[in-house]
Protein backbone atom coordinates (compact mmCIF):
# COMPACT_ATOMS: atom_id res chain seq x y z
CA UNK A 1 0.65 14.48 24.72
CA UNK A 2 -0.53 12.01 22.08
CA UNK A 3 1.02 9.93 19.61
CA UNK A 4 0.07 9.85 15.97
CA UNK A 5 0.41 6.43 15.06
CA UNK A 6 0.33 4.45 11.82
CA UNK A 7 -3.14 2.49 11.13
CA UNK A 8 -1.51 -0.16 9.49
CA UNK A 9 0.38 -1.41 12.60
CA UNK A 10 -1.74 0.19 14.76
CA UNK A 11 -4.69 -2.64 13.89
CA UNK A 12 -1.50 -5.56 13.38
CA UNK A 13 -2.16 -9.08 14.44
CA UNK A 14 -6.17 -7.45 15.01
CA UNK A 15 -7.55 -6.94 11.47
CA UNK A 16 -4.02 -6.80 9.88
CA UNK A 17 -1.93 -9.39 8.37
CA UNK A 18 1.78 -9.31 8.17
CA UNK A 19 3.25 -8.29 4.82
CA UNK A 20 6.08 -10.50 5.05
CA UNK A 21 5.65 -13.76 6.38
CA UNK A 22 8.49 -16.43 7.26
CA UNK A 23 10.51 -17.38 10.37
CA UNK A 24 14.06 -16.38 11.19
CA UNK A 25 16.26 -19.16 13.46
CA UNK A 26 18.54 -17.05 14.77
CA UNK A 27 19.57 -13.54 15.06
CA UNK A 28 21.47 -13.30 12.28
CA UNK A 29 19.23 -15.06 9.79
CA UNK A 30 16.40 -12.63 10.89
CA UNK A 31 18.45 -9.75 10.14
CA UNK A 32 19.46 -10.95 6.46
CA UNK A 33 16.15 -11.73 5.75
CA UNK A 34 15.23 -8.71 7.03
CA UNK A 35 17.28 -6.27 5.12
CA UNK A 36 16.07 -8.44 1.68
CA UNK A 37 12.62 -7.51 2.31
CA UNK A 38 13.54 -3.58 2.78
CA UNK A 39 15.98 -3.69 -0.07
CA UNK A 40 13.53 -5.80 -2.51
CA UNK A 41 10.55 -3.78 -1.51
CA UNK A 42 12.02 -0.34 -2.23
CA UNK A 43 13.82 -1.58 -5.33
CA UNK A 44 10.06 -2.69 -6.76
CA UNK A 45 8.08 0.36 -5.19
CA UNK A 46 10.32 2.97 -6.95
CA UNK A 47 10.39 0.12 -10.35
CA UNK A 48 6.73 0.42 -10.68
CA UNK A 49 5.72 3.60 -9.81
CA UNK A 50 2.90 4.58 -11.81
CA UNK A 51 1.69 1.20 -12.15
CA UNK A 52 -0.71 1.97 -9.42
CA UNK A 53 0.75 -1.00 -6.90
CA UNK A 54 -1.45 -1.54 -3.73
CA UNK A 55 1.12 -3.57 -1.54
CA UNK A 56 3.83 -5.89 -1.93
CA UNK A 57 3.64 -9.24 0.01
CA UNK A 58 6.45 -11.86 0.74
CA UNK A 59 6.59 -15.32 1.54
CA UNK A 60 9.74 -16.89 2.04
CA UNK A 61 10.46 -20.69 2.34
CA UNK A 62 13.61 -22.34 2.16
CA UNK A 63 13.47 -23.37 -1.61
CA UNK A 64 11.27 -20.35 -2.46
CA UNK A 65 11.16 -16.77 -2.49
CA UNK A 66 7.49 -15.36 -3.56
CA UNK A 67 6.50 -12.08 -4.04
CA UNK A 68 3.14 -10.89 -4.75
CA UNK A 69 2.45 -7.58 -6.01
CA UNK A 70 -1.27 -6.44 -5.13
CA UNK A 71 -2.53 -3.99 -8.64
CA UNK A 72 -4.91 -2.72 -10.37
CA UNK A 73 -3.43 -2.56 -13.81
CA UNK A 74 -1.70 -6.11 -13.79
CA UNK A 75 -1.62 -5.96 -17.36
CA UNK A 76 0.82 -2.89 -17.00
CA UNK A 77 3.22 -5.20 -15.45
CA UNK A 78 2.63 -8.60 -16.85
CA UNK A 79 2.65 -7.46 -20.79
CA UNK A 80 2.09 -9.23 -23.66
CA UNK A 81 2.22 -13.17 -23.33
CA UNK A 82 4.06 -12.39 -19.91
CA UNK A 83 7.07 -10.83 -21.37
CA UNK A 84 6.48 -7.86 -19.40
CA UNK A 85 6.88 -10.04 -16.05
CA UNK A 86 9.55 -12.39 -17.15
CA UNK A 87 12.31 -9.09 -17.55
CA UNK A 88 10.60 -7.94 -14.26
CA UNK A 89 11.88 -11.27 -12.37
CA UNK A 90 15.43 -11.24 -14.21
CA UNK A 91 15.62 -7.71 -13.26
CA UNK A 92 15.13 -8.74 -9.71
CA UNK A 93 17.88 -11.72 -9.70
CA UNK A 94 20.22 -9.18 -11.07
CA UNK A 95 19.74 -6.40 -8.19
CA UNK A 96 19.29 -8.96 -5.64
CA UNK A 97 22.97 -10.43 -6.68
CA UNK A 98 24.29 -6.47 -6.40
CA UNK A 99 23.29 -6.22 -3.40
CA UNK A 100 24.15 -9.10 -2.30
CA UNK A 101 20.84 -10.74 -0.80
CA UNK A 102 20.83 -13.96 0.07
CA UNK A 103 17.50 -15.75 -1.28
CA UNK A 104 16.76 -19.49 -2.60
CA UNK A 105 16.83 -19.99 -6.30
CA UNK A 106 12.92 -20.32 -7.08
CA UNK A 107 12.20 -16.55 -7.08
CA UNK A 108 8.20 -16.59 -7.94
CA UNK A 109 6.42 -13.27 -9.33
CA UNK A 110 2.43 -13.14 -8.52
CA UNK A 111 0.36 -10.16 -10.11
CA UNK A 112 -2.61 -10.14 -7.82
CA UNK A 113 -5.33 -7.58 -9.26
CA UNK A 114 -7.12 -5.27 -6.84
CA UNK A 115 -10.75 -5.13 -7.43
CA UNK A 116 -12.07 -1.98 -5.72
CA UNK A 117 -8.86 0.38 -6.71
CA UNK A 118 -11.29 3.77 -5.37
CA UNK A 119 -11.25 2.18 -1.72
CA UNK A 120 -7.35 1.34 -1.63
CA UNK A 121 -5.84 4.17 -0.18
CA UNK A 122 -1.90 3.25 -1.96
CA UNK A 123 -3.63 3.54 -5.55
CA UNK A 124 -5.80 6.84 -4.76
CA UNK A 125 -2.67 8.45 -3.90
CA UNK A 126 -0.82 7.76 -6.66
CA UNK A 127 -3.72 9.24 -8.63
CA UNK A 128 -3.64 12.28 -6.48
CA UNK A 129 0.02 12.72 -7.21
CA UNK A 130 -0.33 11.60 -11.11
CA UNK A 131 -2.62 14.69 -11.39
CA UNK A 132 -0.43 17.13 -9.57
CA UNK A 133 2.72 16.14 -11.34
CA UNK A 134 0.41 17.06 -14.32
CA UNK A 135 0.32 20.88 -13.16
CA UNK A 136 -3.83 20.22 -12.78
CA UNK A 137 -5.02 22.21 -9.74
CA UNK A 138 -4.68 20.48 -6.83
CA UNK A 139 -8.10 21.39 -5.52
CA UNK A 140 -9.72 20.21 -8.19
CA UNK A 141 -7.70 16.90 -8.25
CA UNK A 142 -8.63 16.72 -4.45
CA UNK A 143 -12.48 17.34 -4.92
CA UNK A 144 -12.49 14.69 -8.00
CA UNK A 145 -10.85 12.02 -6.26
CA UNK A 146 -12.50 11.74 -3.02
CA UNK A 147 -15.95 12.23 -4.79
CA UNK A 148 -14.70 9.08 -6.75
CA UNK A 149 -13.66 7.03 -3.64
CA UNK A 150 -16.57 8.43 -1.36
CA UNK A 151 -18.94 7.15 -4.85
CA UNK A 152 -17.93 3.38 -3.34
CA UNK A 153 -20.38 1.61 -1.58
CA UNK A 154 -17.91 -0.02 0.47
CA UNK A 155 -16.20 3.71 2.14
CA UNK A 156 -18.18 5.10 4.41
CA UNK A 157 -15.39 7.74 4.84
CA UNK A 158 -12.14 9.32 3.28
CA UNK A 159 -9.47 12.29 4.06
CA UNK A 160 -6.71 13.60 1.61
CA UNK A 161 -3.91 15.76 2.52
CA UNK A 162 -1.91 17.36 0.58
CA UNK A 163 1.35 19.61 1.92
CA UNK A 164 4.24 21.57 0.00
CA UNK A 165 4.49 24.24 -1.97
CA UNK A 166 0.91 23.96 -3.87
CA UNK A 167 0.23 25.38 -6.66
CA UNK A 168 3.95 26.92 -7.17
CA UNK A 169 3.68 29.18 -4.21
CA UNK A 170 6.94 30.69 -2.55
CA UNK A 171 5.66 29.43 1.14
CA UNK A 172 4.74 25.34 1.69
CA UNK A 173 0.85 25.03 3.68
CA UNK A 174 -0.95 21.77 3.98
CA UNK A 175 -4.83 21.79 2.63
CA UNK A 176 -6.99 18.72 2.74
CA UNK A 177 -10.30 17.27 2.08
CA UNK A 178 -12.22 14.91 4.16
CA UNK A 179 -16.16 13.24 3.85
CA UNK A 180 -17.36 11.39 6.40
CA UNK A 181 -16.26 9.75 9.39
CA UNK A 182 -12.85 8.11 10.19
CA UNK A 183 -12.63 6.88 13.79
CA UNK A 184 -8.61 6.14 13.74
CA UNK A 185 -9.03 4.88 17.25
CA UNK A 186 -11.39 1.85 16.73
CA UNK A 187 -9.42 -0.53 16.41
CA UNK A 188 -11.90 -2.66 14.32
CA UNK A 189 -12.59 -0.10 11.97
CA UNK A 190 -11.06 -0.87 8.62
CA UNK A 191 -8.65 2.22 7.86
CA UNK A 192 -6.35 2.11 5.37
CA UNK A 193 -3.67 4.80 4.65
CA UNK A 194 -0.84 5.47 2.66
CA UNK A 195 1.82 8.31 2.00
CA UNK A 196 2.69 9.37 -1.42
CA UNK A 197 4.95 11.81 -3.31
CA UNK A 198 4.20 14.10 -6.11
CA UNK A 199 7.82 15.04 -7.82
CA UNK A 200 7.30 18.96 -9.39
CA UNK A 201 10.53 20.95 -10.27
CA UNK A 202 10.36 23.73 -7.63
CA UNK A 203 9.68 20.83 -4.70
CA UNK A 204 8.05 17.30 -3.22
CA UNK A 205 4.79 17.70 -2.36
CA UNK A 206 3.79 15.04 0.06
CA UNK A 207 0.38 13.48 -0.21
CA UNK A 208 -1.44 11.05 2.81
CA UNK A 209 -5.01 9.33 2.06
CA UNK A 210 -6.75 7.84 4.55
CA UNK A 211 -10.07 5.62 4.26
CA UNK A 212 -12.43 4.46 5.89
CA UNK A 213 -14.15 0.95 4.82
CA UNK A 214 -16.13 -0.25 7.44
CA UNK A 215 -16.40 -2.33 10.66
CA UNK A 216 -14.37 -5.72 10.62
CA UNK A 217 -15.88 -7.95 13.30
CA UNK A 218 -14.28 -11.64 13.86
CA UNK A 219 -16.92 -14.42 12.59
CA UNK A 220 -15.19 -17.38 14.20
CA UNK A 221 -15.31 -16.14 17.45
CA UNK A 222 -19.32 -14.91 17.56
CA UNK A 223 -19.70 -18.70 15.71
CA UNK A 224 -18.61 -20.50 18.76
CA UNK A 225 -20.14 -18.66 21.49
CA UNK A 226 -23.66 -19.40 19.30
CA UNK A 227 -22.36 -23.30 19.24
CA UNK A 228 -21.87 -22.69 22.94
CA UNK A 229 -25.21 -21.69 23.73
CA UNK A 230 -27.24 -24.08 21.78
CA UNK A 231 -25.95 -26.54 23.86
């Protein structure tokens, strides 16, 4: 039998950082800091949906708290003179004391813009599921988008799935899309993937992009054995 598993932590620790970086002591610290990260993570994922968000990172230290939040419209969140950002991080204090999170009192707010938003697989699904919730047909949403993403220089490969009840019909089927290659078993290859939702009033119609950017290969490593054999 196989295992379908998730390319993110499938390449971890190989081409993959960590999204949440700091160190627990204990047991019980590790667990608390833990359950922040889920908690603060969901509350901004479902706060700025349709701001086309990437990926959240956190850093935690003990007199900080820093988030960064990885966009490609940063002036969606950040707003005019900052204002936009400045309710975002009182919001956050606020729902952080419900729920009774224990952070330190420097809570920092980094808008980080994403550069090539056609290769990030997060942002091309929220597209996908922008268009759907705007009763466009899904095949043409499908077609458009991945001859956007497949238009980058930098994919060499893409595949959309969409699944529900498309198009209004009484029975749910899955359809998808795919140019290229995606070899989800190298585990150099550069994949990225993400799940989305599209919200319609008869159903959810679940929506998974993957793409394919390239080979990753480890510099510092190939630099040393050259060093090596020079001498």
């Amino acid at each position: 039998m196989t295992h379908v598993v998730h390319p993110y932590s499938h390449r971890l620790g190989i081409i993959r950082d960590w999204k949440s970086r700091w160190f627990g002591k204990n047991t019980t610290v590790y667990v608390d800091y833990l359950r922040a990260d889920v908690l603060v993570r969901a509350w901004l994922t479902k706060k700025l949906r349709g701001m086309y968000v990437s990926f959240i990172e956190i850093e935690r230290s003990e007199k900080q708290y820093r988030i960064a939040i990885h966009t490609s419209r940063p002036g969606m969140i950040i707003g005019r003179g900052g204002d936009g950002i400045e309710k975002l991080r009182a919001t956050l204090k606020k729902e952080m004391a419900r729920l009774k999170i224990i952070t330190p009192q420097d809570v920092k707010l980094d808008i980080v813009e994403v550069a090539n938003p056609e290769a990030d697989a997060a942002i091309v699904a929220a597209m996908v599921a922008e268009g759907i919730e705007k009763r466009l047909p899904f095949r043409r949403v499908l077609k458009t988008t991945i001859e956007k993403i497949m238009a980058n220089r930098d994919v060499q490969g893409a595949r959309i799935s969409v699944a529900g009840r498309l198009g209004g019909a009484e029975m749910a089927r899955r359809e998808q899309i795919k140019r290229g290659g995606i070899p989800l078993q190298t585990l150099r290859a550069d994949i990225d993937f993400a799940r989305e939702r599209a919200n319609m009033t008869y159903g959810v119609i679940g929506i998974k992009v993957w793409i394919y950017r390239g080979m990753k290969f480890d510099t510092s490593s190939t630099k040393v054995i050259k060093k090596e054999a020079s001498k």
